[in-house]
C-alpha atoms as a PDB file:
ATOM      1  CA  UNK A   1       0.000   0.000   0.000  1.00  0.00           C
ATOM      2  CA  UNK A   2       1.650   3.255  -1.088  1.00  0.00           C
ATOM      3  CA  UNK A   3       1.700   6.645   1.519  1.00  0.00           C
ATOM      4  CA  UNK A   4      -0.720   8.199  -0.261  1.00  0.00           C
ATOM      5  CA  UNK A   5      -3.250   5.464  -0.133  1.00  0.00           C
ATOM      6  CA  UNK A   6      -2.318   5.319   3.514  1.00  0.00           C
ATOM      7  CA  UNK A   7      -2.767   9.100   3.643  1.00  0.00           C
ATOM      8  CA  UNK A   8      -6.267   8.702   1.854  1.00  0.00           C
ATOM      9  CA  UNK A   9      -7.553   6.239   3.901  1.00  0.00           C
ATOM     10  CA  UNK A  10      -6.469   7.808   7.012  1.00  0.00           C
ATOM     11  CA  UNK A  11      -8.509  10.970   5.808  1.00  0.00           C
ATOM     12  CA  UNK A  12     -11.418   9.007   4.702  1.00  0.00           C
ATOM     13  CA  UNK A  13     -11.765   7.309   8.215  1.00  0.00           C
ATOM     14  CA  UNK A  14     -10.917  11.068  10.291  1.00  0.00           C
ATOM     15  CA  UNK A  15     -13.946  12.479   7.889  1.00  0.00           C
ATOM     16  CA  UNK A  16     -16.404   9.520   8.978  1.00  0.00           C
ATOM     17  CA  UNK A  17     -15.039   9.374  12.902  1.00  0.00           C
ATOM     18  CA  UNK A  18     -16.061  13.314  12.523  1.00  0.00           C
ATOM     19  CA  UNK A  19     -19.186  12.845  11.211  1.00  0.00           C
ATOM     20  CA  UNK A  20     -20.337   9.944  13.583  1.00  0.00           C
ATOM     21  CA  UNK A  21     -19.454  12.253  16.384  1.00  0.00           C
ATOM     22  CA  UNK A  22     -21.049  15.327  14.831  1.00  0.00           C
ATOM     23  CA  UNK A  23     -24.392  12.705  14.528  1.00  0.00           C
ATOM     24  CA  UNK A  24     -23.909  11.970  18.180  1.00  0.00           C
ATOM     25  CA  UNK A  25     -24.095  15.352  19.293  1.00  0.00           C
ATOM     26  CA  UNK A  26     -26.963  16.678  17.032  1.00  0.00           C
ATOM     27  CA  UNK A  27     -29.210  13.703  18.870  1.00  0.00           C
ATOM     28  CA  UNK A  28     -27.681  14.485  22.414  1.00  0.00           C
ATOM     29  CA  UNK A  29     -28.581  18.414  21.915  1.00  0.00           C
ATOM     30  CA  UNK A  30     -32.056  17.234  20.550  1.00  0.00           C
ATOM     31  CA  UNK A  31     -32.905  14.904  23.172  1.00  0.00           C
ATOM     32  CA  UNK A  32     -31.342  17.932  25.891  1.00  0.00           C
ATOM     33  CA  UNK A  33     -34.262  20.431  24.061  1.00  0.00           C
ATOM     34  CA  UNK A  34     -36.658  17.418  24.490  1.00  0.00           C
ATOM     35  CA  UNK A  35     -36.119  16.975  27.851  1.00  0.00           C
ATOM     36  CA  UNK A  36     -36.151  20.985  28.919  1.00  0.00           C
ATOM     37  CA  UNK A  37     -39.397  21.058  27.267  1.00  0.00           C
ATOM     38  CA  UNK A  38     -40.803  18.281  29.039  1.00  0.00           C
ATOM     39  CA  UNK A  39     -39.800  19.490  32.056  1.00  0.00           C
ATOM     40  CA  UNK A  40     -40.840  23.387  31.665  1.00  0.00           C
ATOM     41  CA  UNK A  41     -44.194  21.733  30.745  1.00  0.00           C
ATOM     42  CA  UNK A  42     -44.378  19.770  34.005  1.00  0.00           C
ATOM     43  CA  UNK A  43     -43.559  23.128  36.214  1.00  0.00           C
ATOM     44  CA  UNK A  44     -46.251  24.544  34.155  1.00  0.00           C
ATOM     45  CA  UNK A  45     -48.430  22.127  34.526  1.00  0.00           C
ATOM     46  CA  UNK A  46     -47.506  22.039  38.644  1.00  0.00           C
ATOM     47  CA  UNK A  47     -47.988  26.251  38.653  1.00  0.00           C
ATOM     48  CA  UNK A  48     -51.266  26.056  37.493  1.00  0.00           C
ATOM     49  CA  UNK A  49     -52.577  23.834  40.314  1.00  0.00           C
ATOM     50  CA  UNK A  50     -53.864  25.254  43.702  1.00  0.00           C
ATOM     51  CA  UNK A  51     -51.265  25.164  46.046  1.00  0.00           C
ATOM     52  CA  UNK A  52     -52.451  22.011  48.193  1.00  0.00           C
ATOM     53  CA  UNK A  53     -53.132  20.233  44.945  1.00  0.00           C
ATOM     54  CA  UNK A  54     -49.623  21.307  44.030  1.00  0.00           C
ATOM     55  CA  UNK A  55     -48.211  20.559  47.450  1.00  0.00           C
ATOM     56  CA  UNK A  56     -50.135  16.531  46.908  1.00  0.00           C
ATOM     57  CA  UNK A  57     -48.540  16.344  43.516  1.00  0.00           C
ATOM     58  CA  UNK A  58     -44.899  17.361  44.589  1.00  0.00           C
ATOM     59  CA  UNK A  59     -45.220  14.762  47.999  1.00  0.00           C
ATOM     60  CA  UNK A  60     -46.889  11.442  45.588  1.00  0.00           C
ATOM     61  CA  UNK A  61     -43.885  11.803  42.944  1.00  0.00           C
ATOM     62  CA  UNK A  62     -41.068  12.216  45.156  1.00  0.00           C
ATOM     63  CA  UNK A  63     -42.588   9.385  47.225  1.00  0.00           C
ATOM     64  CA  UNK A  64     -42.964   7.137  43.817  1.00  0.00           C
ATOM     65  CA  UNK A  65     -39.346   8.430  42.848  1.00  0.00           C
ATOM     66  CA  UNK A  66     -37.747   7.061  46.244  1.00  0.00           C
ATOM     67  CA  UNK A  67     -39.487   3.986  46.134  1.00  0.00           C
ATOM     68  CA  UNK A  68     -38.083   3.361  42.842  1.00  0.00           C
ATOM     69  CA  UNK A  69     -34.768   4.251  44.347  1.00  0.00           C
ATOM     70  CA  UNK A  70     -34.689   1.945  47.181  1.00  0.00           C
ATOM     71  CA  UNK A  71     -36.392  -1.087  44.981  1.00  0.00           C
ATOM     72  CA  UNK A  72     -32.883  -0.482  42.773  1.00  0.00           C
ATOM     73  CA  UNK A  73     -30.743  -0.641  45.599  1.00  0.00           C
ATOM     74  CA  UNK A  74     -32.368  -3.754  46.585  1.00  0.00           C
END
């Protein structure tokens, strides 16, 4: 295999290790927007409830979300 074949092929695979990467990080800023949204929507959705409603909603998910911690633990 001659240098510049090397050469070439080294370039070829730089230019497709660079685009994977560039791939990767389009879908990890997407789902990052996704996931902003989805969680300004929740707040909203929290703000708009009556305060004891709100104050219910806040106490049954963090009580689901530490169950679900301890059952991993387990």
């Amino acid at each position: 295999m001659s240098v510049s074949t090397r050469i070439i092929r080294g370039a070829l695979l730089a230019a497709a290790a660079a685009a994977v990467l560039a791939a990767a990080a389009y879908q990890l800023r997407e789902k990052h927007q996704e996931a902003e949204l989805t969680v300004q929507n929740i707040h909203d959705q929290l703000d708009a409830l009556d305060p004891a409603t709100r104050a219910a909603a806040v106490a049954r998910l963090t009580s689901d979300e530490v169950t679900k911690v301890h059952e991993h633990h387990q």
